[in-house]
N, C-alpha and C. Protein backbone atom coordinates (compact mmCIF):
# COMPACT_ATOMS: atom_id res chain seq x y z
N UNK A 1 -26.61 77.56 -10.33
CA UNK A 1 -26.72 78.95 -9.94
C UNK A 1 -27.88 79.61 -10.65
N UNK A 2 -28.13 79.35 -11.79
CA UNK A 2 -29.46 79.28 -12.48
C UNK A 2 -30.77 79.47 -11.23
N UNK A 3 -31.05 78.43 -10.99
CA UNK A 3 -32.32 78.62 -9.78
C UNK A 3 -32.19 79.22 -8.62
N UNK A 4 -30.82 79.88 -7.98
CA UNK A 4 -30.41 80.87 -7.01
C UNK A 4 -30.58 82.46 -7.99
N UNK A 5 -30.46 82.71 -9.05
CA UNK A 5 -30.54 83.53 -9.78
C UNK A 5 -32.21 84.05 -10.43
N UNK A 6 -32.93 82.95 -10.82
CA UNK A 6 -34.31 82.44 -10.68
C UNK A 6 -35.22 83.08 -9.68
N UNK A 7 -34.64 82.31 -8.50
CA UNK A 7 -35.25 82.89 -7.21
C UNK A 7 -35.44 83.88 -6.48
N UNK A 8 -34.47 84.56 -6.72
CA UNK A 8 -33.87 86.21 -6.23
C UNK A 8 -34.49 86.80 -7.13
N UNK A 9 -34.65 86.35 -8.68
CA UNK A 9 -35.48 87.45 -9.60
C UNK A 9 -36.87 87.39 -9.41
N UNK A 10 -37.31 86.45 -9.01
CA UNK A 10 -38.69 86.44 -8.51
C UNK A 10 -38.85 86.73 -7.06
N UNK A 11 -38.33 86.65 -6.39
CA UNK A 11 -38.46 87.33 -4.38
C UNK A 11 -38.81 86.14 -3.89
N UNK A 12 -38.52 84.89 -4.36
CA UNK A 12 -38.96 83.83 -3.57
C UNK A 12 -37.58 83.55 -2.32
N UNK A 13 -37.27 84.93 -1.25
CA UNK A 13 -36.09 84.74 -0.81
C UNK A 13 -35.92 83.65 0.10
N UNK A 14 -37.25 83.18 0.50
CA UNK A 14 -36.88 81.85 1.50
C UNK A 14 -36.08 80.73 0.71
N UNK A 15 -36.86 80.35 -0.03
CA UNK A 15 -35.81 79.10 -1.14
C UNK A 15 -34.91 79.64 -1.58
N UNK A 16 -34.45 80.75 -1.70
CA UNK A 16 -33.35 80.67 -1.89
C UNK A 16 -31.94 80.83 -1.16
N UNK A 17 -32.98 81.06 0.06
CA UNK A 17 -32.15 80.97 1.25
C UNK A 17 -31.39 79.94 1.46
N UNK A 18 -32.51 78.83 1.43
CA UNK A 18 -32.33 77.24 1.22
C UNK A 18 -30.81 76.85 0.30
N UNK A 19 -31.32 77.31 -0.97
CA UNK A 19 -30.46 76.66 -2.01
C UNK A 19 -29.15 77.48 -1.61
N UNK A 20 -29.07 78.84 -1.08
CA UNK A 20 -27.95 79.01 -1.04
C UNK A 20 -27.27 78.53 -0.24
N UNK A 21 -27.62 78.19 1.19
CA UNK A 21 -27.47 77.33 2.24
C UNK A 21 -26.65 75.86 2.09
N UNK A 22 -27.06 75.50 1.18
CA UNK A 22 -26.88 73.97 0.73
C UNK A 22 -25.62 74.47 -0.31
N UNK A 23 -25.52 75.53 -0.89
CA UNK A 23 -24.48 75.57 -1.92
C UNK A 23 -23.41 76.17 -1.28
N UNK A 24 -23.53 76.79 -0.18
CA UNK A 24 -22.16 77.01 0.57
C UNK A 24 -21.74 75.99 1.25
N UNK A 25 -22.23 75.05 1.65
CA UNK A 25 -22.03 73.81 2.74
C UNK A 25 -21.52 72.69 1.46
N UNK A 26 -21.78 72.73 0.59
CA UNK A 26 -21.11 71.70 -0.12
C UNK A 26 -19.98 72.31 -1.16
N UNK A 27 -19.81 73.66 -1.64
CA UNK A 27 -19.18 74.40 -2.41
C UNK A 27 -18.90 73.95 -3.72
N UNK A 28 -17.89 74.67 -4.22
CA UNK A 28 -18.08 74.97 -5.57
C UNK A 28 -16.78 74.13 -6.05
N UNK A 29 -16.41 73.48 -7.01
CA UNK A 29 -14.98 73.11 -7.55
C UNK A 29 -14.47 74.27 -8.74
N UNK A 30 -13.59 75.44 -8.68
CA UNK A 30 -13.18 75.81 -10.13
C UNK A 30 -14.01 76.47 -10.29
N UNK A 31 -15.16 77.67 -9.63
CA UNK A 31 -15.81 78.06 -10.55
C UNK A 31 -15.39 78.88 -11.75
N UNK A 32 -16.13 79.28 -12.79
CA UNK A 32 -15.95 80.26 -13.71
C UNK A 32 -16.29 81.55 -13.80
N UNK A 33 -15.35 82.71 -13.80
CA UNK A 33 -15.36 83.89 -13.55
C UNK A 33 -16.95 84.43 -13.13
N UNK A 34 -17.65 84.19 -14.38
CA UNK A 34 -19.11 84.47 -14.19
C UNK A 34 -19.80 84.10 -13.24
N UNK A 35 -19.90 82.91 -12.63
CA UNK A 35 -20.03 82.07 -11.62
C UNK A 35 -19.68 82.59 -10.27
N UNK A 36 -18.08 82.52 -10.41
CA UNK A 36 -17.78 83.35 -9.29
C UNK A 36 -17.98 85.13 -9.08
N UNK A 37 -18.54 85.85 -9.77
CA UNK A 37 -19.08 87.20 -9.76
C UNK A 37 -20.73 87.39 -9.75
N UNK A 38 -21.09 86.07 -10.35
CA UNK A 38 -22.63 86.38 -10.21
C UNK A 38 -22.96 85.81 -8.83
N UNK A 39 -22.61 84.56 -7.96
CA UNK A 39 -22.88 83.82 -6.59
C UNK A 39 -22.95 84.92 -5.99
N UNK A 40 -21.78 86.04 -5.31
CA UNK A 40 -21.88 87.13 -4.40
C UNK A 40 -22.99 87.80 -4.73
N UNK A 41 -23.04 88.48 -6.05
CA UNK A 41 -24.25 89.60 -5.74
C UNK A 41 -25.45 88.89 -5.50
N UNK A 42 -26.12 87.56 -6.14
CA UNK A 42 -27.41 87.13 -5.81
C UNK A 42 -26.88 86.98 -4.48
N UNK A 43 -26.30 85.97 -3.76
CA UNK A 43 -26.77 85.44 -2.54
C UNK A 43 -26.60 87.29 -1.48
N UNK A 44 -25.98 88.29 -2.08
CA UNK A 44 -25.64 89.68 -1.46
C UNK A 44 -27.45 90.10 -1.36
N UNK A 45 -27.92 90.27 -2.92
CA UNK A 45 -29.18 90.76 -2.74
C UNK A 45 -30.39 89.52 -2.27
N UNK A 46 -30.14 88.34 -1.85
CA UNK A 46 -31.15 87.55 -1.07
C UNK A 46 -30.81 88.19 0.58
N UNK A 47 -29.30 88.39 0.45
CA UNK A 47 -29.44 88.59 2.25
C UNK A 47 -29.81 90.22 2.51
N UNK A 48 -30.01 90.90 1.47
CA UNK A 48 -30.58 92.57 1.68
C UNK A 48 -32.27 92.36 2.10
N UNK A 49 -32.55 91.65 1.27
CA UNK A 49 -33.77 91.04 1.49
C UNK A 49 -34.02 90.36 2.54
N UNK A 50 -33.87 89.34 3.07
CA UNK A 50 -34.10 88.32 3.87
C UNK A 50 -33.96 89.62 5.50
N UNK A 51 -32.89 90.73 5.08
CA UNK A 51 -32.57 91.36 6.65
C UNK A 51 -33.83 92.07 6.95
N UNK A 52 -34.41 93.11 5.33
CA UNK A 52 -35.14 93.84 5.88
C UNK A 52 -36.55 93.05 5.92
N UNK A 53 -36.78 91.81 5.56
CA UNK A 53 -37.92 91.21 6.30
C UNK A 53 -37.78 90.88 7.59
N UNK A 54 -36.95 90.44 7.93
CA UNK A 54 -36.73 89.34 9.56
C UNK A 54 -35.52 91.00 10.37
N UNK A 55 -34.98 91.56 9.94
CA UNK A 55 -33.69 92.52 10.61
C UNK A 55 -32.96 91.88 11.69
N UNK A 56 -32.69 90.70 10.98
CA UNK A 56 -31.08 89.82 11.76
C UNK A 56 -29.76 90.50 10.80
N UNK A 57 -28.95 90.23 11.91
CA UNK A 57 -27.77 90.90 11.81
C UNK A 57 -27.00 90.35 10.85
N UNK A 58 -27.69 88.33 10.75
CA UNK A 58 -26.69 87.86 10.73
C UNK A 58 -26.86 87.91 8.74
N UNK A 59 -27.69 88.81 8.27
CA UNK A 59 -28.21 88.91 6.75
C UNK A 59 -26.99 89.99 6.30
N UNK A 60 -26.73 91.02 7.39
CA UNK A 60 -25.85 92.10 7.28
C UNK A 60 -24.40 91.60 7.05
N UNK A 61 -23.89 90.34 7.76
CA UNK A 61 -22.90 90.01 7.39
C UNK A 61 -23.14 89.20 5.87
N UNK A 62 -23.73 88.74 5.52
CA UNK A 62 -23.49 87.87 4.92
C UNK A 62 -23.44 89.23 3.47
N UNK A 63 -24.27 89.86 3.46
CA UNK A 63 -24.30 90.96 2.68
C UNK A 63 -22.77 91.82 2.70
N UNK A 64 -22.45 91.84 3.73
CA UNK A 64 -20.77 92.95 3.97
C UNK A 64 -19.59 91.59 3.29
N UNK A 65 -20.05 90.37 3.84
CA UNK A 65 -18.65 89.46 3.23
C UNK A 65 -18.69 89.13 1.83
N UNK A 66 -20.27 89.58 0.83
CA UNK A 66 -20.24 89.49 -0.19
C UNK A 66 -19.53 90.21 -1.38
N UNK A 67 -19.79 91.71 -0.76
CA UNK A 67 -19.53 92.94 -1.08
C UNK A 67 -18.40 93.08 -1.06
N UNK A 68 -17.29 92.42 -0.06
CA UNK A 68 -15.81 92.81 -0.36
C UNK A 68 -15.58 91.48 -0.92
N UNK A 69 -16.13 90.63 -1.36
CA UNK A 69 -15.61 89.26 -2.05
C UNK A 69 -15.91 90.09 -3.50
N UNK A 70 -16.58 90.60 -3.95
CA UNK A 70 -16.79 91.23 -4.82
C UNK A 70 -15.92 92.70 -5.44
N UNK A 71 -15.55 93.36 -4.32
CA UNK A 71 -14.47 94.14 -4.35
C UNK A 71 -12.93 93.77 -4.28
N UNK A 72 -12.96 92.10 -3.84
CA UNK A 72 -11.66 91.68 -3.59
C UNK A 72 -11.34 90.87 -5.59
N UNK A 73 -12.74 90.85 -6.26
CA UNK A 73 -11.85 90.64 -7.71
C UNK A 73 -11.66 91.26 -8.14
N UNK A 74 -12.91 92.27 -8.27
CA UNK A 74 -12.61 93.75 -9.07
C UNK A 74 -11.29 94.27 -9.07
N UNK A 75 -10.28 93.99 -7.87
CA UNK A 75 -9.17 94.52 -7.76
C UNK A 75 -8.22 93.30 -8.97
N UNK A 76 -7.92 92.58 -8.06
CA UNK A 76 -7.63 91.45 -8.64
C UNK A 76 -7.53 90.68 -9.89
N UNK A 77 -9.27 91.10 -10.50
CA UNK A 77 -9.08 90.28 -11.82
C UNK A 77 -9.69 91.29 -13.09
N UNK A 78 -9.51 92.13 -12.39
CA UNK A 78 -10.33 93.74 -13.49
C UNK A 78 -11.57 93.74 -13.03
N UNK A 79 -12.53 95.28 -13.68
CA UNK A 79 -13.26 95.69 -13.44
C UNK A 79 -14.59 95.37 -13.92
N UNK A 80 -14.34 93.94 -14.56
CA UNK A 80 -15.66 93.77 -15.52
C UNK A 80 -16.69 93.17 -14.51
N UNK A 81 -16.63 93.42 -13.41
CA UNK A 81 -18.13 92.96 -12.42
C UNK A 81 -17.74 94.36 -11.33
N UNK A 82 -17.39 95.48 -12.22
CA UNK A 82 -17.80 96.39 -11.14
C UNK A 82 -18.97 96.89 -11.09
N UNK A 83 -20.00 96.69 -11.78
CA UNK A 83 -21.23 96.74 -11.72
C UNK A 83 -22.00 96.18 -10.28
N UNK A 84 -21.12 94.86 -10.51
CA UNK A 84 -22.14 94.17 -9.39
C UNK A 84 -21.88 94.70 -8.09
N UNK A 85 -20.57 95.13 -7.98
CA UNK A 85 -20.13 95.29 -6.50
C UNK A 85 -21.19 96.61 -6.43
N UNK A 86 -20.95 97.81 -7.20
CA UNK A 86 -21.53 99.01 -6.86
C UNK A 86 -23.26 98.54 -6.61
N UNK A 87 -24.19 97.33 -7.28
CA UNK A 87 -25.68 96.91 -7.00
C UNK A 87 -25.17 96.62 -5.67
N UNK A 88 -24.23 95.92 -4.41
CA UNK A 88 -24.21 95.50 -3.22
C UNK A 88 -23.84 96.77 -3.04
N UNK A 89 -23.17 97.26 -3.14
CA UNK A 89 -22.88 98.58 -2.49
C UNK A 89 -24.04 99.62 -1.96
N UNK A 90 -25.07 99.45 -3.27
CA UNK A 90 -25.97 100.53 -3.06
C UNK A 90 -26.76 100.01 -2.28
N UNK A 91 -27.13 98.47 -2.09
CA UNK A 91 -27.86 97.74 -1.34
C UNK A 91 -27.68 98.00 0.02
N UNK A 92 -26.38 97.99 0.73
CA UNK A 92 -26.32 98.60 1.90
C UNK A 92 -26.16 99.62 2.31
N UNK A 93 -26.17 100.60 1.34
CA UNK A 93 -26.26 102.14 1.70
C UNK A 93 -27.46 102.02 2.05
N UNK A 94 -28.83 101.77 1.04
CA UNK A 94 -29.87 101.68 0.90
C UNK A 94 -30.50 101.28 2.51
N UNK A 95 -29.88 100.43 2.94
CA UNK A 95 -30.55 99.61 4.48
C UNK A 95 -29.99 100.54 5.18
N UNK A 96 -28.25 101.11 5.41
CA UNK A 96 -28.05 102.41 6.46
C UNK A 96 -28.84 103.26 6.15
N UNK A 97 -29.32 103.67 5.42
CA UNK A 97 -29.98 104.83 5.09
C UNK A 97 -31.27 104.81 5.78
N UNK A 98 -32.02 103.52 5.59
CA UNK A 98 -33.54 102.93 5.78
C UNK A 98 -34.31 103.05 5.17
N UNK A 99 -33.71 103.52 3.47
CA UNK A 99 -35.27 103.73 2.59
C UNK A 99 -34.49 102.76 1.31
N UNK A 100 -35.68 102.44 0.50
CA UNK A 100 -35.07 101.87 -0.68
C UNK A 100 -34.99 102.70 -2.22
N UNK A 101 -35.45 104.22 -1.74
CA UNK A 101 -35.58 105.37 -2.67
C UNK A 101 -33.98 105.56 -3.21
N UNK A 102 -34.38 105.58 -4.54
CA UNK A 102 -32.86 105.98 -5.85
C UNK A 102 -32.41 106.54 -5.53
N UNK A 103 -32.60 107.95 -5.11
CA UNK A 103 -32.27 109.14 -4.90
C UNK A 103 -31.56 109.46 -3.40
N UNK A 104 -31.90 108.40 -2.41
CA UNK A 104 -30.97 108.42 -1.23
C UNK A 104 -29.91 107.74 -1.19
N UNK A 105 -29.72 106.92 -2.15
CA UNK A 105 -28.54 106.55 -2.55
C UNK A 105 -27.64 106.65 -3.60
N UNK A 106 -28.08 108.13 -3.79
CA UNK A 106 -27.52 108.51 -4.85
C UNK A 106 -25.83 108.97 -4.65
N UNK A 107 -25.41 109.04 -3.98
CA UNK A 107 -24.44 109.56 -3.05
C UNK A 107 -23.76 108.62 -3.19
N UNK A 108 -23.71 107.24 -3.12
CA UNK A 108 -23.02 106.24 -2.22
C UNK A 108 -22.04 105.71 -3.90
């Protein structure tokens, strides 16, 4: 998860399109909390990215099933990755909205 994490911090979103691609098709055994809270938001903010370059739909889902996988621990296992959910959160306010300005999503 290292080089999916890597990749997204540098904008190289095609490869990591790739790697994420390959890491959902073969999955995970057991991950560890961290693991499982950090996978959603990177592969969340590769598909915020990947939509508003190409604006397929199919980036929007992958971004919406992240976001409540992310809201579905927060409930679940406490609040210590509510951080991340609220970064996906703002991420798709940010695309309804159509700007990537702080301040229009300040609201959300």
């Amino acid at each position: 998860w290292t080089r999916l994490h890597a990749m997204v911090f540098f904008g190289k979103y095609e490869c990591a399109e790739r790697v994420y691609t390959l890491w959902k098709k073969y999955g995970m055994d057991q991950p560890s909390y961290d693991l499982a809270t950090a996978t959603p938001v990177l592969s969340g903010m590769l598909a915020s990215n990947r939509y508003r370059q190409t604006k397929k739909t199919r980036y929007l889902r992958i971004l919406s099933q992240n976001k409540r996988k992310l809201k579905h621990i927060c409930k679940t296992k406490g609040n210590s990755a509510y951080h991340r959910y609220l970064i996906l959160r703002a991420e798709t306010k940010s695309i309804k909205v159509g700007t990537a300005d702080r301040h229009a999503v300040a609201s959300c």
